[in-house]
Protein backbone atom coordinates (compact mmCIF):
# COMPACT_ATOMS: atom_id res chain seq x y z
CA UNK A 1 36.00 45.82 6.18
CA UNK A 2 35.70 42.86 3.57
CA UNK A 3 33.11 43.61 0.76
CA UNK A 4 30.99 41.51 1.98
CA UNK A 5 28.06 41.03 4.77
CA UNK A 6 28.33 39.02 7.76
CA UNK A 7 24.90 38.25 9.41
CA UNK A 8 24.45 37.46 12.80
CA UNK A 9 21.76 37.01 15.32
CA UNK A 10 21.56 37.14 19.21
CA UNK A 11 18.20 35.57 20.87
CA UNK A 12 18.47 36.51 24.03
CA UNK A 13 16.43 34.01 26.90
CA UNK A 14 14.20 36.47 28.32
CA UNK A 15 11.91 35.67 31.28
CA UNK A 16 9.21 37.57 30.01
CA UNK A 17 7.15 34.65 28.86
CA UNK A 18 4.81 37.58 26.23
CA UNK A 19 8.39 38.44 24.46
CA UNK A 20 10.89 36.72 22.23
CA UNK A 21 13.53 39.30 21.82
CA UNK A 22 16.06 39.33 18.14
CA UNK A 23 19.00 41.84 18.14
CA UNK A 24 21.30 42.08 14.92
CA UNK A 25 24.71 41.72 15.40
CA UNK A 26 25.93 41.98 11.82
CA UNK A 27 28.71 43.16 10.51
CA UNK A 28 27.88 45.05 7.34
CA UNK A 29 30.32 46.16 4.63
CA UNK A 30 30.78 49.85 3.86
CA UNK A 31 31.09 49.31 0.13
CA UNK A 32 27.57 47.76 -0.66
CA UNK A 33 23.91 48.92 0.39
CA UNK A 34 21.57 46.79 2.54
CA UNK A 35 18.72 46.76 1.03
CA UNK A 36 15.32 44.08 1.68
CA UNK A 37 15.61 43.00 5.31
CA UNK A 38 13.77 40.30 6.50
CA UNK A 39 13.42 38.46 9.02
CA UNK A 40 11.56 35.16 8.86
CA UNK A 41 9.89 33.47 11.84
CA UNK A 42 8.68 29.58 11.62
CA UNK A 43 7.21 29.19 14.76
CA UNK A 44 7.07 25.54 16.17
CA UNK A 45 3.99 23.60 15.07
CA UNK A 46 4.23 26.13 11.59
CA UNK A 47 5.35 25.09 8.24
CA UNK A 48 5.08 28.72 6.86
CA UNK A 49 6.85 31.37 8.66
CA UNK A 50 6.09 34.80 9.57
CA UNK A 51 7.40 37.61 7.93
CA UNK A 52 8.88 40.71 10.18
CA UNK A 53 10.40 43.63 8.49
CA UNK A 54 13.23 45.03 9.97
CA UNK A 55 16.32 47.58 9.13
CA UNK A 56 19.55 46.69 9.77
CA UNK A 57 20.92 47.22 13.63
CA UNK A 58 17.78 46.02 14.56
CA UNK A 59 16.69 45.35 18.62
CA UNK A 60 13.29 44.13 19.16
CA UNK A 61 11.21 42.13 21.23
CA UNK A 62 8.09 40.34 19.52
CA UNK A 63 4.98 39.32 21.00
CA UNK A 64 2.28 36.95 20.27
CA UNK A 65 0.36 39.49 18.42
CA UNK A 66 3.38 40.56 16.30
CA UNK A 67 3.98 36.51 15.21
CA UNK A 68 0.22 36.10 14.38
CA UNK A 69 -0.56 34.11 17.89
CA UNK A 70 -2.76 36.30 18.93
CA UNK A 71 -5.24 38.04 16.70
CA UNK A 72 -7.82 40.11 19.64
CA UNK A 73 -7.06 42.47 22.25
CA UNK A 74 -3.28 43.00 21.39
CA UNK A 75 -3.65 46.56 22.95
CA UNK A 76 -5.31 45.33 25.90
CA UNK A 77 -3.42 41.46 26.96
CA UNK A 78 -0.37 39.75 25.87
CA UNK A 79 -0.68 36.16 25.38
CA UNK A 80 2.63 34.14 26.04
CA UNK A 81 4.84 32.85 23.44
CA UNK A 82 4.80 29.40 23.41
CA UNK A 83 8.53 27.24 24.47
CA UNK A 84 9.30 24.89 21.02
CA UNK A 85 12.39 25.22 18.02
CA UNK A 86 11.93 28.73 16.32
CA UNK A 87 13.79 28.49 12.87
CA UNK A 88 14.89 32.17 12.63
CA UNK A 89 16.29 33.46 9.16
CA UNK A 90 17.41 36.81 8.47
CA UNK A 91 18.56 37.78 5.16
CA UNK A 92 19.21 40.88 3.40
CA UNK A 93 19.69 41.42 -0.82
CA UNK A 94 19.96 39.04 -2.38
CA UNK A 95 17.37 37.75 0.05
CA UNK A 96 18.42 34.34 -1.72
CA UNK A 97 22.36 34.25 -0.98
CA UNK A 98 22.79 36.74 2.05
CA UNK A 99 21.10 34.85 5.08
CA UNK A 100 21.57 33.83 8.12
CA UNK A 101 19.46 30.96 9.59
CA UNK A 102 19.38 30.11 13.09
CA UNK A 103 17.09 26.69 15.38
CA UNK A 104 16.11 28.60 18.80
CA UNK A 105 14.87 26.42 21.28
CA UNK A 106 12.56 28.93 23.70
CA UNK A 107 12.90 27.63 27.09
CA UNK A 108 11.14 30.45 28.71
CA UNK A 109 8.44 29.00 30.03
CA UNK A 110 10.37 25.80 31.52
CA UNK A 111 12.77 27.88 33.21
CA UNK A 112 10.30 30.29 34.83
CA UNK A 113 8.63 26.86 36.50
CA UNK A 114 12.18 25.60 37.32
CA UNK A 115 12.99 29.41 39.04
CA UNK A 116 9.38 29.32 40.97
CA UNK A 117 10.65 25.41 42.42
CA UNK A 118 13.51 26.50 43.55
CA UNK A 119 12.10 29.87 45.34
CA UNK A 120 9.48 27.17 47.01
CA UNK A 121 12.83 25.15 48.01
CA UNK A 122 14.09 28.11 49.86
CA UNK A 123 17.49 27.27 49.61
CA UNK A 124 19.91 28.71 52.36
CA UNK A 125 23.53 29.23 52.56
CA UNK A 126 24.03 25.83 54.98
CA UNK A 127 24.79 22.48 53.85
CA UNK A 128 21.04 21.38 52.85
CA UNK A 129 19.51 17.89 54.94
CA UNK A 130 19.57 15.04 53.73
CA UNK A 131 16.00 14.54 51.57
CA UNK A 132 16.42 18.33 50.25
CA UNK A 133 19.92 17.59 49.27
CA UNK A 134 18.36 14.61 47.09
CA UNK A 135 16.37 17.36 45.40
CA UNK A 136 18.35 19.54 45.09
CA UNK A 137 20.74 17.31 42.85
CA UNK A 138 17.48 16.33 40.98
CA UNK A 139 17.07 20.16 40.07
CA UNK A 140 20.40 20.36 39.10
CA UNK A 141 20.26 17.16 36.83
CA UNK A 142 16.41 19.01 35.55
CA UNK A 143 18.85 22.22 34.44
CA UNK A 144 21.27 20.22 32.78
CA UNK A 145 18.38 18.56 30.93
CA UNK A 146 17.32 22.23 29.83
CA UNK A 147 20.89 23.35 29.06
CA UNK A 148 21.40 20.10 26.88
CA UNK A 149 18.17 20.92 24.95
CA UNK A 150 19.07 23.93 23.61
CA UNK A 151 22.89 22.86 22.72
CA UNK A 152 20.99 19.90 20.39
CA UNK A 153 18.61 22.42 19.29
CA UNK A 154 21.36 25.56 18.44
CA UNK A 155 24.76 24.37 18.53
CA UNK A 156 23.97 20.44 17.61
CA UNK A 157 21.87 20.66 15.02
CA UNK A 158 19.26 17.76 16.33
CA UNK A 159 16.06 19.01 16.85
CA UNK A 160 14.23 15.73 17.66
CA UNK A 161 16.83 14.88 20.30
CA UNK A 162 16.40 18.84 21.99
CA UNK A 163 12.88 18.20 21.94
CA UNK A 164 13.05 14.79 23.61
CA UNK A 165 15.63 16.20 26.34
CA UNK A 166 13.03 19.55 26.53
CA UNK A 167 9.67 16.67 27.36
CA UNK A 168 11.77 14.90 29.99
CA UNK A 169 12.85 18.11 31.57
CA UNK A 170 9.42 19.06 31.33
CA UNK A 171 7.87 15.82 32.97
CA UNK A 172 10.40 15.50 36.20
CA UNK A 173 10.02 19.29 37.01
CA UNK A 174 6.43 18.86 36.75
CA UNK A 175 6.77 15.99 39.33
CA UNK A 176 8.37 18.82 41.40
CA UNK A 177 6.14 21.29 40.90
CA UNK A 178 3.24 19.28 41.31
CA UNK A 179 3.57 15.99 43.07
CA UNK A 180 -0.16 15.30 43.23
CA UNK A 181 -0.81 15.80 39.19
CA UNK A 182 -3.67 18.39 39.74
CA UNK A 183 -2.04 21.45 39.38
C-alpha cells in the first residue's frame, strides 16, 4: 500500500429521521500510525461544528443528542435530525493536512413525505387513469428535484442552488401532501 492515507466517507440516506449514519471507508497505510481522529460536524444553520471522536474503521449512527440538538431526555426520546447541507470533515494526524471534507445534503425527512404520498397514491401494476397518471409524472419530476439537490450539494459543489432545488421540492410535495395548507 502507498505510504500514505486515503480518507473516505460513506453517508448513507437512512430513513430513520433520529439517525445520520458515517462509516469510514479509508484506506490506511501500513507504514504510518493513525493517530487523532476526528470527525467534525457543521450542522446546517451552525458556523461551529461539532466535534465526534472516532477510531479508524469507524460505523456509527448519530443522533440529535450526540450533535448537541437535543440536550433533555436523550435516554428517554430521540428528536429528529433536521434535512439541510452537513459539512462533514474527517481528518486524522496531522489533523491539518490529512482530511477529508465532504457537503451532505440530508434528505431524510423529504423523502419519508414523498414515500408516505406515494403509499396514499396506491399505485397498482395497471396503466394508471388519466388524472393519477398526471400525478404520478409530477412525483416523478418532485424525485428528480430531490435527486438534483443532493448532486449540487455533493457532487456539484453549489450549495445555494441544492438548497433552492431542496425548497421547491419541498413546496410541490407539500401541495401533494396537503392540498388544503392545514396539515
Amino acid at each position: 500500500m502507498a505510504d500514505k492515507h486515503i480518507l473516505s466517507l460513506e453517508i448513507p440516506t437512512v430513513s430513520n429521521c433520529g439517525l445520520l449514519c458515517i462509516k469510514d471507508t479509508s484506506q490506511y497505510s501500513s507504514e504510518l500510525a493513525v493517530d487523532c481522529e476526528e470527525l467534525l460536524i457543521t450542522l446546517p444553520g451552525f458556523s461551529v461544528p461539532v466535534l465526534i471522536k472516532v477510531d479508524k474503521d469507524f460505523d456509527m449512527c448519530l443522533t440529535a443528542c450526540t450533535l448537541a440538538l437535543q440536550k433533555e431526555n436523550c435516554g428517554n426520546s430521540q428528536q429528529d435530525i433536521p434535512d439541510g447541507i452537513y459539512v462533514i470533515k474527517y481528518s486524522v494526524s496531522p489533523n491539518a493536512k490529512v482530511y477529508v471534507e465532504y457537503n451532505h445534503l440530508r434528505v431524510t425527512s423529504l423523502l419519508t413525505t414523498y414515500y408516505e404520498v406515494l403509499c396514499k397514491l396506491d399505485v397498482q401494476a395497471c396503466q394508471p387513469e388519466f388524472q393519477k397518471q398526471d400525478l404520478l409524472n409530477e412525483m416523478s419530476f418532485i424525485r428528480t428535484l430531490i435527486d438534483a439537490a443532493v448532486a449540487n450539494a455533493e457532487y456539484c459543489q453549489s450549495s445555494a442552488q441544492a438548497i433552492q432545488l431542496y425548497t421547491y421540492a419541498k413546496q410541490r410535495l407539500n401541495k401533494i401532501a396537503c392540498p388544503s395548507g392545514h396539515c
